[in-house]
Protein backbone atom coordinates (compact mmCIF):
# COMPACT_ATOMS: atom_id res chain seq x y z
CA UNK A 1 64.05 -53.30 -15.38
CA UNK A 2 61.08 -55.20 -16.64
CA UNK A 3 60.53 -53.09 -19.49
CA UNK A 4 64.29 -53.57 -20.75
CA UNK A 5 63.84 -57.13 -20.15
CA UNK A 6 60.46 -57.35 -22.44
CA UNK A 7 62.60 -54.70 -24.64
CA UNK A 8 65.53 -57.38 -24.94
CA UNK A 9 63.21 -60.51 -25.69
CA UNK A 10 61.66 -58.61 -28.87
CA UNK A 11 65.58 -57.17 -29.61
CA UNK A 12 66.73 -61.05 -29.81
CA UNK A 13 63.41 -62.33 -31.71
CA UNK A 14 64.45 -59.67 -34.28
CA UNK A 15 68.10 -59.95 -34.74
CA UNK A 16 67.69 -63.70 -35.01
CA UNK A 17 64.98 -63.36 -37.60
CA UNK A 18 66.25 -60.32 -39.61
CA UNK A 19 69.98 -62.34 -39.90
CA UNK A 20 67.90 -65.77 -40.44
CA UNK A 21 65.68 -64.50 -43.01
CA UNK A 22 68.88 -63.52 -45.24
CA UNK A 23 70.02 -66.92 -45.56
CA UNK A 24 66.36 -68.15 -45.87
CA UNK A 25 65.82 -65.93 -48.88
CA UNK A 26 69.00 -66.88 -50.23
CA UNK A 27 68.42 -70.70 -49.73
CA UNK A 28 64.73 -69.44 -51.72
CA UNK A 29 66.57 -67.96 -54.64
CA UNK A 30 69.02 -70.92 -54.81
CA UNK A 31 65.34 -73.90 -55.48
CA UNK A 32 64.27 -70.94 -58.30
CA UNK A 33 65.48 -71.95 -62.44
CA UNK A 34 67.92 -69.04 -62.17
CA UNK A 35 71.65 -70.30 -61.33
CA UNK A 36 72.46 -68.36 -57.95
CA UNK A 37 76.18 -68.60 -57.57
CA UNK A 38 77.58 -69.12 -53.60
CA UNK A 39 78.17 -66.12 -51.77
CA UNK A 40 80.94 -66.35 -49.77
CA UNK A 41 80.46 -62.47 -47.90
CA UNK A 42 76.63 -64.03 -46.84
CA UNK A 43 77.51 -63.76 -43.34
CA UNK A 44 78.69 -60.37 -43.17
CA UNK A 45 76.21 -58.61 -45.69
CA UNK A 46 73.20 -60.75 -42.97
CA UNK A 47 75.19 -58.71 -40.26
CA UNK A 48 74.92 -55.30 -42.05
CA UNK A 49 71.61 -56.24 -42.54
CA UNK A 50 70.49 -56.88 -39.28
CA UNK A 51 72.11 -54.25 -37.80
CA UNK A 52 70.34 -51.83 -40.20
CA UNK A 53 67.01 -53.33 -39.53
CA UNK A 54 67.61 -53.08 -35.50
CA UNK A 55 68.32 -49.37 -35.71
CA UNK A 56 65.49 -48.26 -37.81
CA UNK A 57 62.84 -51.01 -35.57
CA UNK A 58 64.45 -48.75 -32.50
CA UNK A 59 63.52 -45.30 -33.68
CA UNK A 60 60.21 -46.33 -35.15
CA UNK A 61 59.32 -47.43 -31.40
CA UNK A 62 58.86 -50.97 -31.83
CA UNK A 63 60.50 -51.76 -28.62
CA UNK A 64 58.39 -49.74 -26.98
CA UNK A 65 54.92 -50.99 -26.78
CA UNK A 66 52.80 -48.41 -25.57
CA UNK A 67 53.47 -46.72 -29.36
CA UNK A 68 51.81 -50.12 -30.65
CA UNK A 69 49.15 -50.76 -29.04
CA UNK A 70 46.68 -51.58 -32.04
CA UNK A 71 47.56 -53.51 -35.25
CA UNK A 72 47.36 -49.84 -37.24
CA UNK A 73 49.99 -48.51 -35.33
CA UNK A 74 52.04 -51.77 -35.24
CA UNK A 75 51.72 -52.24 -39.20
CA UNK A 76 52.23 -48.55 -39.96
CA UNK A 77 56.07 -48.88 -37.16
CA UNK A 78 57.44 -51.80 -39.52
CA UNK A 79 56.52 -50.75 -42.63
CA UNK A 80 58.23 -47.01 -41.56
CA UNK A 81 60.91 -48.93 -40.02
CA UNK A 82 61.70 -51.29 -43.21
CA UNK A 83 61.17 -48.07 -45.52
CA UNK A 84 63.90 -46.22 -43.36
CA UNK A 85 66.04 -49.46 -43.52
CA UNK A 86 65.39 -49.85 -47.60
CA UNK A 87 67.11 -46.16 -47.47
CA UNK A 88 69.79 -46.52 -45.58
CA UNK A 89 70.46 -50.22 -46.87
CA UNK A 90 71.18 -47.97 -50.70
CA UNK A 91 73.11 -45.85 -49.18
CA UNK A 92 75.50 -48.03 -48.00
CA UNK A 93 75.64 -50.31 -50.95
CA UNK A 94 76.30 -47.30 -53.35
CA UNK A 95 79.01 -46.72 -50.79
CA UNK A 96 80.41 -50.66 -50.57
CA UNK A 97 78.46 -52.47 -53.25
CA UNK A 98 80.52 -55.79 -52.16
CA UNK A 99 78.47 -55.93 -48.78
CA UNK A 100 75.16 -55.49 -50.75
CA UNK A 101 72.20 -58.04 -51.38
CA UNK A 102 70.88 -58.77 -54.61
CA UNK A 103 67.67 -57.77 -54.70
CA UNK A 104 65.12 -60.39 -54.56
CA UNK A 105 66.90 -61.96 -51.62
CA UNK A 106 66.48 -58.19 -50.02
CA UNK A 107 63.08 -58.11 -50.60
CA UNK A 108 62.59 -61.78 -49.72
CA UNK A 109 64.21 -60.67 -46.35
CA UNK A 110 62.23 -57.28 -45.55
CA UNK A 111 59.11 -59.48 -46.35
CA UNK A 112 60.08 -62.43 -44.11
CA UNK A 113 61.49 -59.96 -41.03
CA UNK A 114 58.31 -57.56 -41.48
CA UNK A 115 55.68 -61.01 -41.35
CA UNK A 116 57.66 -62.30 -38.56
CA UNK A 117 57.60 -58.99 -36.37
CA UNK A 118 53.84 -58.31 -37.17
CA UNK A 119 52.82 -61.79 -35.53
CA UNK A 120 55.06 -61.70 -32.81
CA UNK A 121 54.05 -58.55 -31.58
CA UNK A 122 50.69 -59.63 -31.84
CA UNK A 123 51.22 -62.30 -30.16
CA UNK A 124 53.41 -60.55 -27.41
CA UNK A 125 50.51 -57.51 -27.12
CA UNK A 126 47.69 -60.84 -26.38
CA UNK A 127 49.48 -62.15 -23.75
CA UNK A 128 50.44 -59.18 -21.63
CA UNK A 129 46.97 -57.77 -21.86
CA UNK A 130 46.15 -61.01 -20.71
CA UNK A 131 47.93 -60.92 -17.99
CA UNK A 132 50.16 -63.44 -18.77
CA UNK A 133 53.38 -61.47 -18.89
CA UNK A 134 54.61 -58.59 -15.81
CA UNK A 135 55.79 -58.93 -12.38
CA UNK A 136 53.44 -60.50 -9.83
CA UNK A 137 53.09 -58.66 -6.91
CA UNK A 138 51.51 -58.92 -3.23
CA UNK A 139 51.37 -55.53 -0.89
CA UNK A 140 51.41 -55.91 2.47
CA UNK A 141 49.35 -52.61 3.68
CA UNK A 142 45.83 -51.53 3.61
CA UNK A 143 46.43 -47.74 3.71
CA UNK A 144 47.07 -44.94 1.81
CA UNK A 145 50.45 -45.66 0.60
CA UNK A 146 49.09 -48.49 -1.00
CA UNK A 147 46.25 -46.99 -2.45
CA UNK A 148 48.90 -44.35 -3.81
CA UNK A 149 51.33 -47.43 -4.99
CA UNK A 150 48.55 -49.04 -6.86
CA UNK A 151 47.37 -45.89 -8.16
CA UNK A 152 50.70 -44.67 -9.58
CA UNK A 153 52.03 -48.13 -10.65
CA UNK A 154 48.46 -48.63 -12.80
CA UNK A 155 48.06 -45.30 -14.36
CA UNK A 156 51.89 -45.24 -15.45
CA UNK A 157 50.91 -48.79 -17.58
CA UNK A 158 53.86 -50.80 -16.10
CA UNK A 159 53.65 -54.01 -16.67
CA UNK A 160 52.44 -55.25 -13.07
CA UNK A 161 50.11 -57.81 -11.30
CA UNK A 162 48.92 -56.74 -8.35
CA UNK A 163 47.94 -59.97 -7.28
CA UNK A 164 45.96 -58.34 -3.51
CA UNK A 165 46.69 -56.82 -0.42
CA UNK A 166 47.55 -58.35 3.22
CA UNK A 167 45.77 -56.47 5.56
CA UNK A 168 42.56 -55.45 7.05
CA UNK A 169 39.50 -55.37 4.70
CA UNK A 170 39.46 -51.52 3.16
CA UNK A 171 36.91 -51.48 0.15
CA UNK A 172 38.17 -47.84 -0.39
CA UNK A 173 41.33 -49.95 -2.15
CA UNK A 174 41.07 -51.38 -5.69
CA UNK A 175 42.76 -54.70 -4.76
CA UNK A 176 41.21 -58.11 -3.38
CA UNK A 177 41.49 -58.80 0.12
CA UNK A 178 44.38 -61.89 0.88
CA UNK A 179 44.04 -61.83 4.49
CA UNK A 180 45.48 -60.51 7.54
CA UNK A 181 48.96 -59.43 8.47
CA UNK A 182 49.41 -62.41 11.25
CA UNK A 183 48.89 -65.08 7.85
CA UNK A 184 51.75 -63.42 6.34
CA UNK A 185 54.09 -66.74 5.56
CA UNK A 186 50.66 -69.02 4.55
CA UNK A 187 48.90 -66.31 1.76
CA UNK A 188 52.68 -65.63 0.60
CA UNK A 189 53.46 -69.49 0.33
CA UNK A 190 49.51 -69.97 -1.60
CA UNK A 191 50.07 -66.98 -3.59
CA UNK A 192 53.47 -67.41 -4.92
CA UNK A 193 54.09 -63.93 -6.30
CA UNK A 194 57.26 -62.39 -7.50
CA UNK A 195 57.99 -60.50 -5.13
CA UNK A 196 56.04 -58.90 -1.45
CA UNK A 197 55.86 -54.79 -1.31
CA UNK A 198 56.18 -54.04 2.20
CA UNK A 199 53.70 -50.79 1.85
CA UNK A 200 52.18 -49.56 5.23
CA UNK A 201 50.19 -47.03 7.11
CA UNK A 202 51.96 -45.88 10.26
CA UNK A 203 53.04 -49.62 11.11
CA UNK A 204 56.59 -48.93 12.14
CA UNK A 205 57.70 -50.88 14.60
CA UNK A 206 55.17 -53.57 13.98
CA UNK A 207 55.44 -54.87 11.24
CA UNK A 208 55.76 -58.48 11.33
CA UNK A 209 59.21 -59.19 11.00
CA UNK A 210 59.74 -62.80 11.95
CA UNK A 211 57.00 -63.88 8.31
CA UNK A 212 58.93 -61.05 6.84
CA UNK A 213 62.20 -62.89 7.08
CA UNK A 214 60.81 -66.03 6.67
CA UNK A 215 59.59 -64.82 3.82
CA UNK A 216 63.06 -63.01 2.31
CA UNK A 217 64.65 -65.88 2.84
CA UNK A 218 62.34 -69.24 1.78
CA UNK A 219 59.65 -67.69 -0.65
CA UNK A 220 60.17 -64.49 -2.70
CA UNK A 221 61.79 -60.65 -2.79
CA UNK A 222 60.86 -58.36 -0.34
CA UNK A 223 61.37 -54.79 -1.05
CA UNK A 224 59.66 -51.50 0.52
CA UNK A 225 57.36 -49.71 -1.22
CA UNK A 226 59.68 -46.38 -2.04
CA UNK A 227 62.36 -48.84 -3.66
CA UNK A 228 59.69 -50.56 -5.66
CA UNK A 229 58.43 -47.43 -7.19
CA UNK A 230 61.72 -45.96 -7.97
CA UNK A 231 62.86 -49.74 -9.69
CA UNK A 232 59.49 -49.75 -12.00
CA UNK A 233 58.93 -46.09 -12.37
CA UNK A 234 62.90 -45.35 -12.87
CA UNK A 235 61.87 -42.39 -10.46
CA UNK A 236 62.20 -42.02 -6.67
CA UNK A 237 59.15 -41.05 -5.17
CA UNK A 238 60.33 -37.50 -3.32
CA UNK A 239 57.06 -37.70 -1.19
CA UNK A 240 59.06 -40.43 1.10
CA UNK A 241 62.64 -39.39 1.03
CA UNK A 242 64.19 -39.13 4.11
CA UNK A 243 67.66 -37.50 4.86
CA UNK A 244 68.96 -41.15 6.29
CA UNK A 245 67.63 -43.08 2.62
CA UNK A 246 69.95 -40.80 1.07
CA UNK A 247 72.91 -40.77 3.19
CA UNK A 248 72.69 -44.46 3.85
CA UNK A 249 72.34 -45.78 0.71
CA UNK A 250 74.25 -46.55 -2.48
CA UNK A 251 74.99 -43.73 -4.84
CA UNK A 252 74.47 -39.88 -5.14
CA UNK A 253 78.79 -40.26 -5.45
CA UNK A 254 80.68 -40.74 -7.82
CA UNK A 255 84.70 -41.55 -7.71
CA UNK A 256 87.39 -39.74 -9.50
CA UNK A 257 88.02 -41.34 -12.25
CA UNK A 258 83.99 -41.72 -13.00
CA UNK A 259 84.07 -38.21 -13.00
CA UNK A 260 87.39 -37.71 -15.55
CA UNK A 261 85.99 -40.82 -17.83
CA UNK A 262 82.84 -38.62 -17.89
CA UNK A 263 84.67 -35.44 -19.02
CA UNK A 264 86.20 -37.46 -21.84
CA UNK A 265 83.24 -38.58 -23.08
CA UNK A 266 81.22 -35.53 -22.92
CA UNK A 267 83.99 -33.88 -24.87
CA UNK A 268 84.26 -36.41 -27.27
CA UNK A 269 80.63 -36.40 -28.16
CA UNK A 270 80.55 -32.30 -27.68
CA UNK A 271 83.26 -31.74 -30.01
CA UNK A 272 81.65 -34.78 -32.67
CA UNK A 273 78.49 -33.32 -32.17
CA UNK A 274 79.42 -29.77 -32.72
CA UNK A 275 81.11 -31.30 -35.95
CA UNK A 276 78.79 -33.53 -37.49
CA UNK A 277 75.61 -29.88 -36.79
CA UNK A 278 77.58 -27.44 -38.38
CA UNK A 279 75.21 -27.53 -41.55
CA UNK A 280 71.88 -27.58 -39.31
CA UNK A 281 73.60 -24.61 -37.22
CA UNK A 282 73.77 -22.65 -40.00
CA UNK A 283 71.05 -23.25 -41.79
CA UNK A 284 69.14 -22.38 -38.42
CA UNK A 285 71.08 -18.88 -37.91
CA UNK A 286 70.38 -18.12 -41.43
CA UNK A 287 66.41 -19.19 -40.79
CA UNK A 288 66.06 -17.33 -37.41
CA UNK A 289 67.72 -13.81 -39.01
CA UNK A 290 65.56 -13.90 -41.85
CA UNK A 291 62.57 -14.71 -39.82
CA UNK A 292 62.77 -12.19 -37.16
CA UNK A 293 64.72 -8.93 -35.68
CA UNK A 294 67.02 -10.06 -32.61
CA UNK A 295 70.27 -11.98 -32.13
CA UNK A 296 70.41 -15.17 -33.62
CA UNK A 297 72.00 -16.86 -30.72
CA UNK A 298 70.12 -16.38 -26.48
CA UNK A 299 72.42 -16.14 -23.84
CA UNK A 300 70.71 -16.81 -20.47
CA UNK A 301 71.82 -16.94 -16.77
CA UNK A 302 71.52 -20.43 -15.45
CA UNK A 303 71.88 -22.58 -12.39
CA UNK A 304 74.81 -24.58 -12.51
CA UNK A 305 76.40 -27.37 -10.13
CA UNK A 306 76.97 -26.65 -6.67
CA UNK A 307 74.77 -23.45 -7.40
CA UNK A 308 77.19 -21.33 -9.46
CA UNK A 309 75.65 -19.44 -12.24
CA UNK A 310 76.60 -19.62 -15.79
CA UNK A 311 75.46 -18.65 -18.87
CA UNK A 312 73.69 -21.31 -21.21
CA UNK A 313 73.94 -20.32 -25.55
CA UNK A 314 70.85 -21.46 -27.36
CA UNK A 315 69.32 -20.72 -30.45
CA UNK A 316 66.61 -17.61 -30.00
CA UNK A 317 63.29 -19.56 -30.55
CA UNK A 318 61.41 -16.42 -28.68
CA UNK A 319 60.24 -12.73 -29.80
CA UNK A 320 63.02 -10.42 -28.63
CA UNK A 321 60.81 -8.88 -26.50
CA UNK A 322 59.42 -12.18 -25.06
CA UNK A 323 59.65 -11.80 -21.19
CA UNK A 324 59.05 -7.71 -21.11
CA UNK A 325 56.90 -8.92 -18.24
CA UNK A 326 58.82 -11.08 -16.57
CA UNK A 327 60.36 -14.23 -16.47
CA UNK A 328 57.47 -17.13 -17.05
CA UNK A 329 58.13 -20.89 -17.93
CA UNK A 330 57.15 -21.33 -21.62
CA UNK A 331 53.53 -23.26 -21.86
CA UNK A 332 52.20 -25.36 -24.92
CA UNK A 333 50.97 -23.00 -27.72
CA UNK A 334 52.79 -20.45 -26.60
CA UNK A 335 52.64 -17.13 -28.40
CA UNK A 336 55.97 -15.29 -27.90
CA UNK A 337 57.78 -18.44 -29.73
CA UNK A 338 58.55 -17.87 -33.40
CA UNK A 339 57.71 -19.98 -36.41
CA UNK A 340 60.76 -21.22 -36.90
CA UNK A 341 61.34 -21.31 -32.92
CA UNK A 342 58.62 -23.51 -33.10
CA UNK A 343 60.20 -25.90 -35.54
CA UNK A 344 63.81 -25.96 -33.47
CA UNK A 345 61.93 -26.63 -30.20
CA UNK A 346 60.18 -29.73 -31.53
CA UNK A 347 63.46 -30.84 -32.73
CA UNK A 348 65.89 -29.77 -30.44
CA UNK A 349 67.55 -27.81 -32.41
CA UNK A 350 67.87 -24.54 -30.49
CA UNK A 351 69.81 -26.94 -27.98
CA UNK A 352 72.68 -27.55 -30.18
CA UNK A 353 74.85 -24.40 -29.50
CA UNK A 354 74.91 -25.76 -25.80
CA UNK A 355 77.63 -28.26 -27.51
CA UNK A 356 80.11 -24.98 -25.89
CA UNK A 357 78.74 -24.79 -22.89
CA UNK A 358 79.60 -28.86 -22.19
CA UNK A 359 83.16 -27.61 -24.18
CA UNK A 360 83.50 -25.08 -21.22
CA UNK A 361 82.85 -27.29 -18.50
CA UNK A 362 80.00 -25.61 -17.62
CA UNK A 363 77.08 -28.83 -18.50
CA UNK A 364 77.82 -32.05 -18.84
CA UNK A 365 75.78 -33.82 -22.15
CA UNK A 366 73.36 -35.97 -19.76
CA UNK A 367 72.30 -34.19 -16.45
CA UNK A 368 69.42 -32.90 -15.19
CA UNK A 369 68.34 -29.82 -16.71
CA UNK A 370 69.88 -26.58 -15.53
CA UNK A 371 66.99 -23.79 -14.78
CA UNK A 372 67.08 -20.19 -13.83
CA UNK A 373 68.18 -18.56 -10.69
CA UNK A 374 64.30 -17.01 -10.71
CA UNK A 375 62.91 -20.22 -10.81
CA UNK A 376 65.22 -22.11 -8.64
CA UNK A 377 64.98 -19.91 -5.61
CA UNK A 378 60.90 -20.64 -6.05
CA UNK A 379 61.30 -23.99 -6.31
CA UNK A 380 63.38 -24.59 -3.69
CA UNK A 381 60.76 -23.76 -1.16
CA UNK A 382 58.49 -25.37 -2.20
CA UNK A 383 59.64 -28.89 -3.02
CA UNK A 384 61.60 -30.92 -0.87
CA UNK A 385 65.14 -31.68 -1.22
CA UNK A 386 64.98 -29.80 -4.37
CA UNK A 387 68.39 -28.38 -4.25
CA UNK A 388 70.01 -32.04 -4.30
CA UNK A 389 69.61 -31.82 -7.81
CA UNK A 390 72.04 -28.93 -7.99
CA UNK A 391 75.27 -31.49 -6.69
CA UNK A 392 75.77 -32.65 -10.13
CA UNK A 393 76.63 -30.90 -13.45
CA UNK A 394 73.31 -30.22 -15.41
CA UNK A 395 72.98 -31.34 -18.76
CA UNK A 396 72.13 -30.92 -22.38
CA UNK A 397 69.61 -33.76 -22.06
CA UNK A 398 68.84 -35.76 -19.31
CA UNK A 399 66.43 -38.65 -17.72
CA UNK A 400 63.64 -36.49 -16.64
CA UNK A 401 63.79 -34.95 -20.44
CA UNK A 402 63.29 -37.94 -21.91
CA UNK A 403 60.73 -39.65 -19.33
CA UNK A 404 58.42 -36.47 -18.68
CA UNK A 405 57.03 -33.69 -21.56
CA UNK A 406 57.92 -30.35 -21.07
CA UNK A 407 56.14 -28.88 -18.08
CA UNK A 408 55.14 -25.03 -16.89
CA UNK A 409 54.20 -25.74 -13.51
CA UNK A 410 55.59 -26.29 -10.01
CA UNK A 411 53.80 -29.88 -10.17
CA UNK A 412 55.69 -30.56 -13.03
CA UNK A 413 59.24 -29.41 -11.74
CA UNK A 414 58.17 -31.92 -8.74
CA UNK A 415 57.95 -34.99 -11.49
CA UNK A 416 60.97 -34.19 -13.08
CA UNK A 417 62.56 -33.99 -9.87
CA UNK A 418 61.64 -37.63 -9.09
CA UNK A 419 63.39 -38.33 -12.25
CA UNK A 420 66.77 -36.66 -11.72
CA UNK A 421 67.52 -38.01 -8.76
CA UNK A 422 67.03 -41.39 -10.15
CA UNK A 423 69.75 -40.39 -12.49
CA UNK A 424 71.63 -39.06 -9.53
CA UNK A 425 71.28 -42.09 -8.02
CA UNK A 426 72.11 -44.46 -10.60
CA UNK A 427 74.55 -42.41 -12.95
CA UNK A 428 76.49 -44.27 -15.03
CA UNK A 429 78.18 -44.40 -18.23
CA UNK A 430 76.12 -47.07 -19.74
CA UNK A 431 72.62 -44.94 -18.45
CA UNK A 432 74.21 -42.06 -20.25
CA UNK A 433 74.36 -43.96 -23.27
CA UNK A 434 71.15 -45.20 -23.25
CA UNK A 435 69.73 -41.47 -22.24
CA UNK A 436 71.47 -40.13 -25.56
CA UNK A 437 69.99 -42.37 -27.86
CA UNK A 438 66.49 -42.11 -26.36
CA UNK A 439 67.23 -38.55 -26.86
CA UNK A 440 68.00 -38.85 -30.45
CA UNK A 441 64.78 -41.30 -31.25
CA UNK A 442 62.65 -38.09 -29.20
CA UNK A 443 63.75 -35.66 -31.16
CA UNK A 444 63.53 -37.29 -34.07
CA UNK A 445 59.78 -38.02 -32.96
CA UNK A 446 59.65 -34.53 -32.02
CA UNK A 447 57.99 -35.64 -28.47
CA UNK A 448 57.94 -33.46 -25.63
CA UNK A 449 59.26 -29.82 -26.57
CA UNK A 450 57.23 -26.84 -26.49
């Protein structure tokens, strides 16, 4: 949730400068010799406008910080993001040429929003690598599982203060000493921290749960240390699962008419989608039977919900003869994909045809990703709870596609799990929404397809 928030803060800080700098330029032009007559569509073309801008600032990442790290990157985003704007801005005023700007007041406008970006995310990059911005956080536990938290939570970049640790004195953990359990209330009270991870080593039973109150209720959020990994992660940590977190808690269900608004929708956007590709589809099938010998399209047994088998349609992006030896997972470089599979993989291309298979009922459009019968039986024994994954429809894309690259190993099927049953957990329309369009911006990238 943090990261949408800091998302949000530079999503307002843009819309209000992109629709503010349009009326700036314009108020510009008017103090220039040149008469500039009063424009009475200003409002609405500062709309278009901003909306434009927003879009284009999304898929070049710069909500995203991680993909901005250093002023290059930042000043390469927003001058790619206000090119892509500049062409779609054209478009649309060849289209409706009563909504358009005149030009200088355009360019006065990219100039101001691009300026205006630039120094706030410079500005926003200073202060959370100074520690200024990010959730503060106290762990009560001196163990393991706090090692692991801080570990995880570090490595994964979140933006998180770990402020110390309540517990005995470990120097095997990277975290400063606050004291002992028994001054729970008192270091809580000094510390002041956003919220206490209750993270411990074989302490059940006691833990001290008159402070811990005491603290819920007068100082700041407590939260275990499973629940505060899934909430910054956005994955549940399967390592911890027990049978009673899942029946107990909220979610993993979804009502009847969740499940019928969710049909609607993935027809709608199957039956758009398999509209709007019917040019890339066929300039793919032409590409793929030119390229090499085989059937354009690769029908493949699958796992389905509630462990019913069905066959998924994708574009061939493989030799014909590419698992003569076997099934295997396919691994970066790998040298039974084609040329041109290559170039479908990277954009999700060869996914399209599986626009039917959500027609059919057989995948929904966001899901977790369906895998082979081969596989699954594997997988199943060795990963826990595994086959949970399997009680909803899988998908054409999904949360652990667009959160994790494409892995070829049993460690890897263990991530992604951690990531579909967040989604399982916390399905919604308005996640499924936000999964698509993440899913558009990666494949656009061409991020994390083999």
């Amino acid at each position: 949730m943090r990261r949408f928030f800091s998302a949000g803060i530079l999503f307002i800080f843009d819309i209000a400068v992109a629709g503010g700098s349009v009326f700036l330029a314009k108020y510009i032009q008017r103090l220039l010799p040149e008469v500039s007559l009063p424009d009475d569509l200003l409002w609405l073309k500062a709309c278009v406008y901003s909306f434009i801008t927003i879009i284009c600032f999304y898929f070049q990442d710069l909500y995203e910080w991680k993909y901005w790290k250093k002023s290059s990157e930042l000043i390469s985003s927003i001058l790619l993001g206000e090119g892509l704007t500049l062409i779609i801005l054209a478009f649309i005023y060849y289209i409706l040429p009563i909504i358009g700007l005149e030009r200088d007041v355009l360019l006065m406008a990219i100039a101001i929003i691009s300026v205006s970006s630039f120094m706030f995310r410079m500005l926003y990059l200073k202060l959370r690598l100074t520690h200024y911005t990010g959730m503060r956080v106290v762990v009560l536990g001196d163990g393991e599982n706090a090692k692991f938290l801080f570990r995880e939570i570090r490595s994964g970049g979140h933006p998180v203060i770990f402020e110390g640790y309540i517990g005995r004195n470990n120097w095997d953990l990277p975290l400063r000493c606050l004291g002992d359990a028994s001054e729970l209330a008192d270091i809580v009270n000094k510390t002041d921290p956003d919220v206490l991870v209750v993270a411990p080593d074989g302490w059940r039973g006691t833990l001290p749960i008159e402070d811990l109150l005491r603290v819920k209720f007068t100082l700041c959020d407590v939260i275990d240390s499973p629940t505060f990994y899934e909430q910054v992660t956005g994955r549940i940590l399967v390592e911890e699962i027990r049978p009673s977190s899942i029946i107990f808690t909220r979610g993993f269900q979804s009502s009847r008419f969740e499940d019928l608004l969710k049909r609607m929708f993935d027809l709608g956007f199957a039956l758009v989608g398999l509209i709007v590709t019917i040019p890339v589809i066929l300039f793919t099938a032409i590409a793929i039977r030119i390229e090499s010998p085989g059937p354009i399209f690769y029908l493949q047994r699958r796992v389905g919900m509630d462990g019913k088998d069905f066959k998924v349609i994708k574009f061939r992006s493989m030799r014909q003869d590419a698992e003569k030896d076997g099934p295997k997972w396919a691994s970066e470089n790998d040298p039974r994909i084609t040329r041109v599979g290559r170039v479908i993989r990277k954009l999700r291309i060869d996914e399209l045809p599986q626009f039917i298979n959500v027609i059919k009922n057989d995948m929904s459009f966001v899901g977790p990703r369906p895998e082979r019968r081969y596989f699954v039986d594997q997988l199943e024994k060795s990963i826990p709870f595994y086959a949970l994954r399997m009680h909803a429809k899988p998908g054409i894309t999904g949360w652990a596609q667009i959160n994790y690259p494409y892995g070829d190993t049993f460690e890897d099927a263990k991530e992604k799990l951690k990531f579909e049953l967040y989604y399982m957990k916390h399905r919604s329309l308005w996640l499924d929404l936000v999964i698509i369009f993440q899913t558009i911006k990666v494949a656009i990238k061409g991020r994390g397809s083999q």
